[in-house]
N, C-alpha and C. Protein backbone atom coordinates (compact mmCIF):
# COMPACT_ATOMS: atom_id res chain seq x y z
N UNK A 1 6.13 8.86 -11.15
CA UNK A 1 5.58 7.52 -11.14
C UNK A 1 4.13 7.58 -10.67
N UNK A 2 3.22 6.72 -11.26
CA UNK A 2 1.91 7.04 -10.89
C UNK A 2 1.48 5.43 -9.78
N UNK A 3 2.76 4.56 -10.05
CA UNK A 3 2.05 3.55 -9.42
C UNK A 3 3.37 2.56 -9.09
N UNK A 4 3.27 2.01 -7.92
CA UNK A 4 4.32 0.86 -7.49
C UNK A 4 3.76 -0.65 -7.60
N UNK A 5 4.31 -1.86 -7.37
CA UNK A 5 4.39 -2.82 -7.82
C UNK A 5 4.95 -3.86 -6.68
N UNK A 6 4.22 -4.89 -6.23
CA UNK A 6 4.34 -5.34 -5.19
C UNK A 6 4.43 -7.42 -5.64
N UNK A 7 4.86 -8.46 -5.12
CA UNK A 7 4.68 -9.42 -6.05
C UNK A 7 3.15 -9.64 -6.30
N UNK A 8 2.44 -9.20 -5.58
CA UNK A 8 1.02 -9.72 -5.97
C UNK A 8 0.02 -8.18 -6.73
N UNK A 9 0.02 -7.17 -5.70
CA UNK A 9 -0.75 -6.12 -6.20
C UNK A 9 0.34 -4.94 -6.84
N UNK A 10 -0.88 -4.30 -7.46
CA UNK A 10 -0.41 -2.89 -7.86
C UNK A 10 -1.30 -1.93 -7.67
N UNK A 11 -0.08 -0.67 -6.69
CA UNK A 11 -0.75 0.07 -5.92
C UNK A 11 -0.71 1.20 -7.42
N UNK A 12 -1.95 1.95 -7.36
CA UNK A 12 -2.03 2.70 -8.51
C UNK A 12 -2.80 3.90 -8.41
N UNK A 13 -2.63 5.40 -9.14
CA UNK A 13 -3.02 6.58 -9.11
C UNK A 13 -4.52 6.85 -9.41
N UNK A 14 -5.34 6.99 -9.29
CA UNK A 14 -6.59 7.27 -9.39
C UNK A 14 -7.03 8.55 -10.35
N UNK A 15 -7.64 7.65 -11.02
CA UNK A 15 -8.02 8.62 -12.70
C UNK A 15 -9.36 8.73 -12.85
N UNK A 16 -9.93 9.84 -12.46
CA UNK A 16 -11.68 9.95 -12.00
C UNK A 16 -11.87 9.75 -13.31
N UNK A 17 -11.66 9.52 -14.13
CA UNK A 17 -12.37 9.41 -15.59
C UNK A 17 -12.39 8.20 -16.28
N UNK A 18 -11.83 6.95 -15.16
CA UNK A 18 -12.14 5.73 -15.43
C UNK A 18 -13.28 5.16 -14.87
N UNK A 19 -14.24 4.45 -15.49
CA UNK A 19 -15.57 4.08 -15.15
C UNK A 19 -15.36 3.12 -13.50
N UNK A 20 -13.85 2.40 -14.08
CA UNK A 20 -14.33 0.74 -12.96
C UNK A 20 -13.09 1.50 -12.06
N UNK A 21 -13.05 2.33 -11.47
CA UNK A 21 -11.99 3.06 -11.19
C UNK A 21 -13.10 4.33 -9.58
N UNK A 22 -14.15 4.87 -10.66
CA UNK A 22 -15.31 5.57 -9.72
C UNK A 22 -16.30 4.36 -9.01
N UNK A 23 -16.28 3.38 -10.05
CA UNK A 23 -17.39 2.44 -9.22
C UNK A 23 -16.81 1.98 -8.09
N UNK A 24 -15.66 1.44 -8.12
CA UNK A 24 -15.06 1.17 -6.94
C UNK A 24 -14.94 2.07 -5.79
N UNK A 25 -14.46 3.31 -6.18
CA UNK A 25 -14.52 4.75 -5.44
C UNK A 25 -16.23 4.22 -4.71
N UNK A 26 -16.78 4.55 -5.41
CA UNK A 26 -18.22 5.17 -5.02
C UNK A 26 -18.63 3.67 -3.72
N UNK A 27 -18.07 2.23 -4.66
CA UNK A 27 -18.40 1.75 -3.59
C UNK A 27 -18.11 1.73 -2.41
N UNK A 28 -17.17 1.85 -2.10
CA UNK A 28 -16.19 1.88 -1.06
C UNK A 28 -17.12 3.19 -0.10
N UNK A 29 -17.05 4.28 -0.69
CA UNK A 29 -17.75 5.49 -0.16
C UNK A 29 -19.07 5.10 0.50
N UNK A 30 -20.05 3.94 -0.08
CA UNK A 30 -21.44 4.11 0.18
C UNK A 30 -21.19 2.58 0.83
N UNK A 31 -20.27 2.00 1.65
CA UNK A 31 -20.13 0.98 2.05
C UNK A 31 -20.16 1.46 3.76
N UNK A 32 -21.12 0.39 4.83
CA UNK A 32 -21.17 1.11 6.13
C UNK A 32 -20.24 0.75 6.79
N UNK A 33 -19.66 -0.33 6.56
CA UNK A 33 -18.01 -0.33 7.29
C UNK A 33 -16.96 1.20 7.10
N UNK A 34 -16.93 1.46 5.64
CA UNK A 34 -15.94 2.25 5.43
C UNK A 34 -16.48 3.33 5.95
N UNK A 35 -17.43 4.11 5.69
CA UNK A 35 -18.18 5.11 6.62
C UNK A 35 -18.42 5.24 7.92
N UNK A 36 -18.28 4.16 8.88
CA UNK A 36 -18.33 3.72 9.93
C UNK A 36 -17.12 4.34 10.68
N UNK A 37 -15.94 3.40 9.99
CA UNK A 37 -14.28 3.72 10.33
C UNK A 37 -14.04 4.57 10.10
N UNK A 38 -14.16 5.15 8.57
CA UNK A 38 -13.47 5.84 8.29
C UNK A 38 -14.12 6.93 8.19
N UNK A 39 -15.24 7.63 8.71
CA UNK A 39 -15.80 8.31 9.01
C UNK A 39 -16.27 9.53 8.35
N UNK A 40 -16.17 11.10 8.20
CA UNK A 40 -16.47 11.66 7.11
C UNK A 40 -15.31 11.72 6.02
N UNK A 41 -14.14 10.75 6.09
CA UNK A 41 -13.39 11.49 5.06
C UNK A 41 -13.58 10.70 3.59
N UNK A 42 -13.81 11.47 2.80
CA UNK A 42 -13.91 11.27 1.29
C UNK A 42 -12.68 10.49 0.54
N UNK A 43 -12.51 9.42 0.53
CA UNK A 43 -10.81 9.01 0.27
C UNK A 43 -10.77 9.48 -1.22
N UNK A 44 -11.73 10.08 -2.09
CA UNK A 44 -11.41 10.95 -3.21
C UNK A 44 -10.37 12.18 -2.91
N UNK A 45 -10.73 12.70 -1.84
CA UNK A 45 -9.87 13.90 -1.89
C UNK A 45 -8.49 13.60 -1.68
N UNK A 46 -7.99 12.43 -1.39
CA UNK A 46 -6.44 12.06 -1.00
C UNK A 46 -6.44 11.31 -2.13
N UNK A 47 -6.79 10.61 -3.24
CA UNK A 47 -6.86 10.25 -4.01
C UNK A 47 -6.36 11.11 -5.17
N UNK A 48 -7.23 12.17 -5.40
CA UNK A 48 -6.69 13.29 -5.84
C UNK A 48 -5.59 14.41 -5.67
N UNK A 49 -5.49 14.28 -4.62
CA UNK A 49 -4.34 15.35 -4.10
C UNK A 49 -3.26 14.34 -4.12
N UNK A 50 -3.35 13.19 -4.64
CA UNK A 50 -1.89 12.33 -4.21
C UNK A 50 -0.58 13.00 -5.28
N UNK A 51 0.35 12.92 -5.26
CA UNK A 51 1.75 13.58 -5.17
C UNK A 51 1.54 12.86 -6.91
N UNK A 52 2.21 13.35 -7.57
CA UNK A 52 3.02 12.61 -8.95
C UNK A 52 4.38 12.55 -9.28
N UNK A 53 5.00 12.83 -8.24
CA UNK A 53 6.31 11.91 -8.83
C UNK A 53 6.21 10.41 -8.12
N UNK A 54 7.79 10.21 -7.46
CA UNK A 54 7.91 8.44 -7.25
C UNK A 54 7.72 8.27 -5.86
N UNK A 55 7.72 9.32 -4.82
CA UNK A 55 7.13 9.04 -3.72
C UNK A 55 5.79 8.75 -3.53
N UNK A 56 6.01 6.94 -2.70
CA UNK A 56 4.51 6.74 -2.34
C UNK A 56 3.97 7.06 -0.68
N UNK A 57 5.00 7.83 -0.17
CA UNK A 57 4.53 8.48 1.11
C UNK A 57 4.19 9.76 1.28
N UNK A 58 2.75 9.94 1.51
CA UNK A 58 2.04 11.20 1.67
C UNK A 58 1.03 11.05 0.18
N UNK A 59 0.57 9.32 -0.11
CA UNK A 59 -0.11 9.80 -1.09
C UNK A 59 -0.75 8.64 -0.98
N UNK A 60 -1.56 8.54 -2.37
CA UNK A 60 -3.27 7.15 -1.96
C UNK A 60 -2.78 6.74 -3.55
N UNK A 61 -3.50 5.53 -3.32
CA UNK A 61 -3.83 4.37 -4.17
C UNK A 61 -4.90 3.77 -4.09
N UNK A 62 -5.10 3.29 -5.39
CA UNK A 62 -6.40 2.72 -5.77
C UNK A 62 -5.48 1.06 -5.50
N UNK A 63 -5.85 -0.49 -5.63
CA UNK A 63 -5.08 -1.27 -5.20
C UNK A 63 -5.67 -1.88 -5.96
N UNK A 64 -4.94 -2.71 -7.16
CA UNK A 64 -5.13 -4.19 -7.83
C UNK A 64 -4.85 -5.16 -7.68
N UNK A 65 -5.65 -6.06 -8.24
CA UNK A 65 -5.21 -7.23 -7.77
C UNK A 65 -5.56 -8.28 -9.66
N UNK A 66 -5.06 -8.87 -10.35
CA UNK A 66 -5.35 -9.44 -11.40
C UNK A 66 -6.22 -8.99 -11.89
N UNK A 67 -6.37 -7.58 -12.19
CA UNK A 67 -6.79 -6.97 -13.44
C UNK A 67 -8.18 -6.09 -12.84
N UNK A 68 -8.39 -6.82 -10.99
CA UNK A 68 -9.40 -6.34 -10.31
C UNK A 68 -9.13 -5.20 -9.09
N UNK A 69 -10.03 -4.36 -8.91
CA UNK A 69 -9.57 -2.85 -7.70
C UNK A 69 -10.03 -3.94 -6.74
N UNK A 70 -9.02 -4.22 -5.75
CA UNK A 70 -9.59 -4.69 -4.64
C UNK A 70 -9.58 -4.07 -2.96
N UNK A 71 -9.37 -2.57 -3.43
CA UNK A 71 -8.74 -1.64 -2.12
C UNK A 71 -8.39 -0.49 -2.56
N UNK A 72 -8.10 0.03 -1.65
CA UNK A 72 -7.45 1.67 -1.17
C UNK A 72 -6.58 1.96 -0.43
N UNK A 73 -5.25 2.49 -0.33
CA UNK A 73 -4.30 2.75 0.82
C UNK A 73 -4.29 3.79 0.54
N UNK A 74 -4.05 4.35 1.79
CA UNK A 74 -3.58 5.61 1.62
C UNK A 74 -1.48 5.73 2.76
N UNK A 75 -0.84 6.98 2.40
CA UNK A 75 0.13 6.69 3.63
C UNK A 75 0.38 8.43 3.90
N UNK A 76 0.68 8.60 5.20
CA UNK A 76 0.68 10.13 5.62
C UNK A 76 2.38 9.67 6.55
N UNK A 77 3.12 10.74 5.91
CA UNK A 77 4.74 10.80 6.69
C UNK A 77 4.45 11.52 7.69
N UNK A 78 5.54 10.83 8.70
CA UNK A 78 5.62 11.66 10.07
C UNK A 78 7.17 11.59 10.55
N UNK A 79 7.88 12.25 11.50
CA UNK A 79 9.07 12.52 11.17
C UNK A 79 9.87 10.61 11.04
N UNK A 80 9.62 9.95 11.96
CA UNK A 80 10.02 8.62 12.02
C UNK A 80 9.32 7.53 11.58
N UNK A 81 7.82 7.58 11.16
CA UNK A 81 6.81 6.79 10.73
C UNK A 81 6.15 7.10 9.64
N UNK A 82 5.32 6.05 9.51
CA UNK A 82 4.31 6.70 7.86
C UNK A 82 2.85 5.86 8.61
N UNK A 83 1.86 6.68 8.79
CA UNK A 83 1.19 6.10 9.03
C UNK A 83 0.14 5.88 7.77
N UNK A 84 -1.00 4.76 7.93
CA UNK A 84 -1.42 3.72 6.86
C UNK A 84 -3.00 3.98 7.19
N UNK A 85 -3.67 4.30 6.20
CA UNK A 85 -5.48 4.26 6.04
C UNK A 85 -5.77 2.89 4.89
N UNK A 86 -6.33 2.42 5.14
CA UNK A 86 -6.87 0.90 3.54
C UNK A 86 -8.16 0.62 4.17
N UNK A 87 -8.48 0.65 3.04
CA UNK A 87 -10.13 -0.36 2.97
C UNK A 87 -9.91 -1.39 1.77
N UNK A 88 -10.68 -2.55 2.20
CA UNK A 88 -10.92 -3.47 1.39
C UNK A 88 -12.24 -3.15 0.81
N UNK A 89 -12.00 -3.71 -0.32
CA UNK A 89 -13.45 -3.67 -1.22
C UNK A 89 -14.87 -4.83 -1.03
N UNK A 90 -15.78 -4.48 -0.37
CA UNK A 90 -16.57 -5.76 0.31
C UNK A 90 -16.44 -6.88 0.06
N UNK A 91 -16.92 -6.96 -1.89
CA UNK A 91 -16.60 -8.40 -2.44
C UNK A 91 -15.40 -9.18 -2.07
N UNK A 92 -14.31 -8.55 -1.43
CA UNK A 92 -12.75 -8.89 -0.91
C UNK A 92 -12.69 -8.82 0.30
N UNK A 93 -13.69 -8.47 1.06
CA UNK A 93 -13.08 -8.82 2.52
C UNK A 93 -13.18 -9.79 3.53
N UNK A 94 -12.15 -10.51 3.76
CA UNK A 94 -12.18 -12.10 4.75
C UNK A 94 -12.38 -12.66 3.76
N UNK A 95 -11.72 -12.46 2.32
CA UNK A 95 -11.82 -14.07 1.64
C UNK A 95 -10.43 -13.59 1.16
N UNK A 96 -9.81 -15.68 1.09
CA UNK A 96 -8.67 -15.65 1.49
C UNK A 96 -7.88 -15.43 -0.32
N UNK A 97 -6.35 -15.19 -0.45
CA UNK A 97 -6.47 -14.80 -1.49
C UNK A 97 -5.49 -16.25 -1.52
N UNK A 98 -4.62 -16.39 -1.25
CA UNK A 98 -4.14 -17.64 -0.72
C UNK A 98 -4.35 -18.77 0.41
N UNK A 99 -3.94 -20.07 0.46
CA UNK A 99 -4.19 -20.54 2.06
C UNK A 99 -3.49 -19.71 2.79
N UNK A 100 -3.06 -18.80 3.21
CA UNK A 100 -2.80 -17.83 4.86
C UNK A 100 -3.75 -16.45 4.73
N UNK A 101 -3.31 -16.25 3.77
CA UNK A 101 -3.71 -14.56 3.05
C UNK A 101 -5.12 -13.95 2.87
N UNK A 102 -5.87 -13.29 3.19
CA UNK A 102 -7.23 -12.68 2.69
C UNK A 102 -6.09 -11.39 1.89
N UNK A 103 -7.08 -10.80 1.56
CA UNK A 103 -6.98 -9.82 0.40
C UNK A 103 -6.27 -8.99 1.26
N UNK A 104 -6.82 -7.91 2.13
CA UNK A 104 -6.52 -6.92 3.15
C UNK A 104 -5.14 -7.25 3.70
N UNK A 105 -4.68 -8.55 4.08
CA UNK A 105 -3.41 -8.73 5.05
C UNK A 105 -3.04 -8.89 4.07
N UNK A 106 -2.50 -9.33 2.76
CA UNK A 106 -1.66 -9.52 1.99
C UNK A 106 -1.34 -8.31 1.13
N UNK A 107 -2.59 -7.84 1.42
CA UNK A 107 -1.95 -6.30 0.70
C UNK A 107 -1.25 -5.40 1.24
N UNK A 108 -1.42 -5.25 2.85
CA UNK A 108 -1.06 -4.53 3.76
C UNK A 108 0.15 -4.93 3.87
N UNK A 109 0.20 -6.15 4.13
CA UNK A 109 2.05 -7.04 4.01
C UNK A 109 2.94 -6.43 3.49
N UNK A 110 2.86 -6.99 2.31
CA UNK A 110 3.11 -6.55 0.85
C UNK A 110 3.52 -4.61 0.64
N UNK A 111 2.29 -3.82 1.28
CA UNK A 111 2.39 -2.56 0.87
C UNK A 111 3.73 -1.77 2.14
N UNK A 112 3.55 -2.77 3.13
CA UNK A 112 4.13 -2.48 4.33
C UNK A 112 5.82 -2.73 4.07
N UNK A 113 5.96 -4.31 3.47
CA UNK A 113 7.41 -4.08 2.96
C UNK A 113 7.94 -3.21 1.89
N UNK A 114 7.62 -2.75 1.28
CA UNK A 114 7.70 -1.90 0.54
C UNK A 114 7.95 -0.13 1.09
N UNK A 115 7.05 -0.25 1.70
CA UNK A 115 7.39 1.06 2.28
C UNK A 115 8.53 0.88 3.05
N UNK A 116 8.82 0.41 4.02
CA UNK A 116 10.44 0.01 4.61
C UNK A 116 11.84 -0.10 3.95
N UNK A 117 11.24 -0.67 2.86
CA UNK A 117 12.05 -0.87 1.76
C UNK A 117 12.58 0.34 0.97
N UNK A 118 11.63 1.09 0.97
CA UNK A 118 12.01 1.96 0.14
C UNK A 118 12.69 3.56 1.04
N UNK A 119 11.99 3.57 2.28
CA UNK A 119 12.28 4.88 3.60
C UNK A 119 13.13 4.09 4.80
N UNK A 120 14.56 4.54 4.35
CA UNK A 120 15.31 4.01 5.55
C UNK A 120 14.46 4.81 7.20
N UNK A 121 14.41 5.88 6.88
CA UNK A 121 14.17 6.58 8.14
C UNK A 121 13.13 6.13 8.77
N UNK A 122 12.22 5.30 8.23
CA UNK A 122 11.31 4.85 8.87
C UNK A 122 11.50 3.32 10.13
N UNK A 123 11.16 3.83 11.56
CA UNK A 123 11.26 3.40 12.29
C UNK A 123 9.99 2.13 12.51
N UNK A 124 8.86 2.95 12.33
CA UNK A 124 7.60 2.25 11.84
C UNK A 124 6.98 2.45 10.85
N UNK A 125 6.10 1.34 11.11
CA UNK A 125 3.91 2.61 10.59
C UNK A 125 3.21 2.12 11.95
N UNK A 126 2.12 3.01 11.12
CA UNK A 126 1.15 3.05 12.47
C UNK A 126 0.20 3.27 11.65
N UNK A 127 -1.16 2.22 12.46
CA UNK A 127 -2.71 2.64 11.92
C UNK A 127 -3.49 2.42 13.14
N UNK A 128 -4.17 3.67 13.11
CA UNK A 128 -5.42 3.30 13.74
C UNK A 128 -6.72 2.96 13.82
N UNK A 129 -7.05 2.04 14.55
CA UNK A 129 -8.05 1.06 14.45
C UNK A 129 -9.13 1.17 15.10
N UNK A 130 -10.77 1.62 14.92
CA UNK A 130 -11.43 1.58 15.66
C UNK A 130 -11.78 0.11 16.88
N UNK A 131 -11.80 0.17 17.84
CA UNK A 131 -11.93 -0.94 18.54
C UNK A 131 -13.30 -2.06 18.55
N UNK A 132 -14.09 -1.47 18.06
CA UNK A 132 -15.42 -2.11 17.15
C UNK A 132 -15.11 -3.08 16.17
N UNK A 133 -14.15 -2.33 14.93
CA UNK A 133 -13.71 -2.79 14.33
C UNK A 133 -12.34 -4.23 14.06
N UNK A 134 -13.00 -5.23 14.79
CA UNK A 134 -12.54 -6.56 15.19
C UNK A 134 -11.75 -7.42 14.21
N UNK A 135 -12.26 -7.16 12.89
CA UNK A 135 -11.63 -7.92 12.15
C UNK A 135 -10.58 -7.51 11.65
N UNK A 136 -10.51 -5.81 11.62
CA UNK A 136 -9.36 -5.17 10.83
C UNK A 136 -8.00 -5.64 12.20
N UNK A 137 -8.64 -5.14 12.88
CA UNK A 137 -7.95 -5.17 14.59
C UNK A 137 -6.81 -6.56 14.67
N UNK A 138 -7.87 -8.16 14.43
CA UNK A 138 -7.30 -8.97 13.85
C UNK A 138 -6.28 -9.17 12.58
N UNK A 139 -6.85 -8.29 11.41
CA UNK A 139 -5.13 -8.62 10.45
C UNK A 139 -4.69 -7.93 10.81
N UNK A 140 -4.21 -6.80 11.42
CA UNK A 140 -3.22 -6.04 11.42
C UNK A 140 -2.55 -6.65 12.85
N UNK A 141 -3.07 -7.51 13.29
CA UNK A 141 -2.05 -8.26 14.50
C UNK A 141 -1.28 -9.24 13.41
N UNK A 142 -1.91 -10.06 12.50
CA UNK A 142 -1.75 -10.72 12.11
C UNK A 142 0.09 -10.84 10.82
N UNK A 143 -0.64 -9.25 10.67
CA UNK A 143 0.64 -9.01 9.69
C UNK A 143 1.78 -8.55 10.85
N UNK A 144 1.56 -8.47 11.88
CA UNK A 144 2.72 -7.68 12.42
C UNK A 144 2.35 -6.53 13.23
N UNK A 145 1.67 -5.76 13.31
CA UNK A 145 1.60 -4.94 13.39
C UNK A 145 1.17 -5.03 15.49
N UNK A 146 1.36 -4.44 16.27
CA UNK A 146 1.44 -4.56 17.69
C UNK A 146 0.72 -3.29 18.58
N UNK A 147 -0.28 -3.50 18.88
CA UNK A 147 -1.40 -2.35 19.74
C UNK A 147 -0.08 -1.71 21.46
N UNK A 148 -0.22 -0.67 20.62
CA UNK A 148 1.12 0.16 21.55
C UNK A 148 0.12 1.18 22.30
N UNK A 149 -1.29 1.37 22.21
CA UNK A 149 -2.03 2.00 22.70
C UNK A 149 -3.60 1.39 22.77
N UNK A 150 -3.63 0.88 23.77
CA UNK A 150 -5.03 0.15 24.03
C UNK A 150 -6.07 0.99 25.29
N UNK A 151 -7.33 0.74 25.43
CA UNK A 151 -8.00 1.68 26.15
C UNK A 151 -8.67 3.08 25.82
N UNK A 152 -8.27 3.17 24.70
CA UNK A 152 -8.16 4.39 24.15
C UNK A 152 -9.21 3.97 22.62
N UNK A 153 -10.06 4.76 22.16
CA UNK A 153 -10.52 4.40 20.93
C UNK A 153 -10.04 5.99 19.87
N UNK A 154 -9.73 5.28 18.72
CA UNK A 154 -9.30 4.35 18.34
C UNK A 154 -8.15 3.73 18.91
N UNK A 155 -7.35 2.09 18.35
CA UNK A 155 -6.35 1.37 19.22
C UNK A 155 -5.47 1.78 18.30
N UNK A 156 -3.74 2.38 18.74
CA UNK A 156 -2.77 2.57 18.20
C UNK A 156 -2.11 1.14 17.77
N UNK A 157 -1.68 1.44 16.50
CA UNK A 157 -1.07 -0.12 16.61
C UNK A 157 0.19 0.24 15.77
N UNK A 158 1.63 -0.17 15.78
CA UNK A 158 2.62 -0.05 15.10
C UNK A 158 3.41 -1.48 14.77
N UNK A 159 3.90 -1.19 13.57
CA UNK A 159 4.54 -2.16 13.15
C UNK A 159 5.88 -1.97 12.83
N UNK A 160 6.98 -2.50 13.74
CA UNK A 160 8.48 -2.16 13.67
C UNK A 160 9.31 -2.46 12.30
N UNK A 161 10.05 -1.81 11.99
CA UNK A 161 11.11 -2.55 10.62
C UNK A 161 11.71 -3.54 11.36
């Protein structure tokens, strides 16, 4: 399987040989938030190395939204958790996609039940959050998700099944 299916987005495999597929890549890359957070890692290379069969744990996505890339997840397994990397795509971030929803929390929602859904063994996820980083800090309270490690940069945060 190259891609899962969520009611709103679709999380999907990354095909360097699609034009609106690198632009997004590239933006994301040359964006100072995502460089900021996410620091030297290239989300091409997990992009590429992502798995091809139907497991979407231990692998990345490009993220749609009505026909538009509006993100990136990535998910890394751990024996009881899966922990979670996403960027939103600038033009998408803090605007709402519904009245509750911006782009980022509804995708994360969304990508979060799914993963539960699909890995009994999973106890959580977990992402970590630079503490600078205020707004991400904010949806991921928002969806659920609960700072189990504060004081510390980055802030641990997990979200229970």
């Amino acid at each position: 399987m190259t891609e899962f299916k969520t009611n709103n987005f679709i999380f999907f495999r990354f095909n360097p040989t699609n034009d609106d597929e690198m632009e997004a890549i590239n933006t994301l890359l040359n964006d100072k938030y995502v460089q900021k957070y996410l620091g030297n890692v290239d989300i091409r290379d997990f992009l590429l190395a992502s798995r091809d069969d139907d497991e979407i744990s231990d692998s990345s996505f490009l993220v749609g939204f009505n026909d538009e890339i509006v993100g990136y997840l990535s998910t890394f397994s751990g024996l009881d958790a899966i922990d979670l990397d996403y960027a939103v795509l600038p033009q998408f971030r803090g605007k709402k996609v519904n009245e509750r929803d911006t782009y980022g929390a509804l995708m994360i929602k969304e990508a979060s039940s799914e993963l539960f859904r699909r890995y009994a063994y999973v106890k959580f996820l977990r992402v970590y959050i630079n503490e600078s980083n205020v707004l991400s800090l904010e949806m991921a309270k928002k969806v659920g998700f609960e700072v189990v490690r504060d004081g510390f940069n980055p802030y641990e945060l997990h979200m229970k099944r």
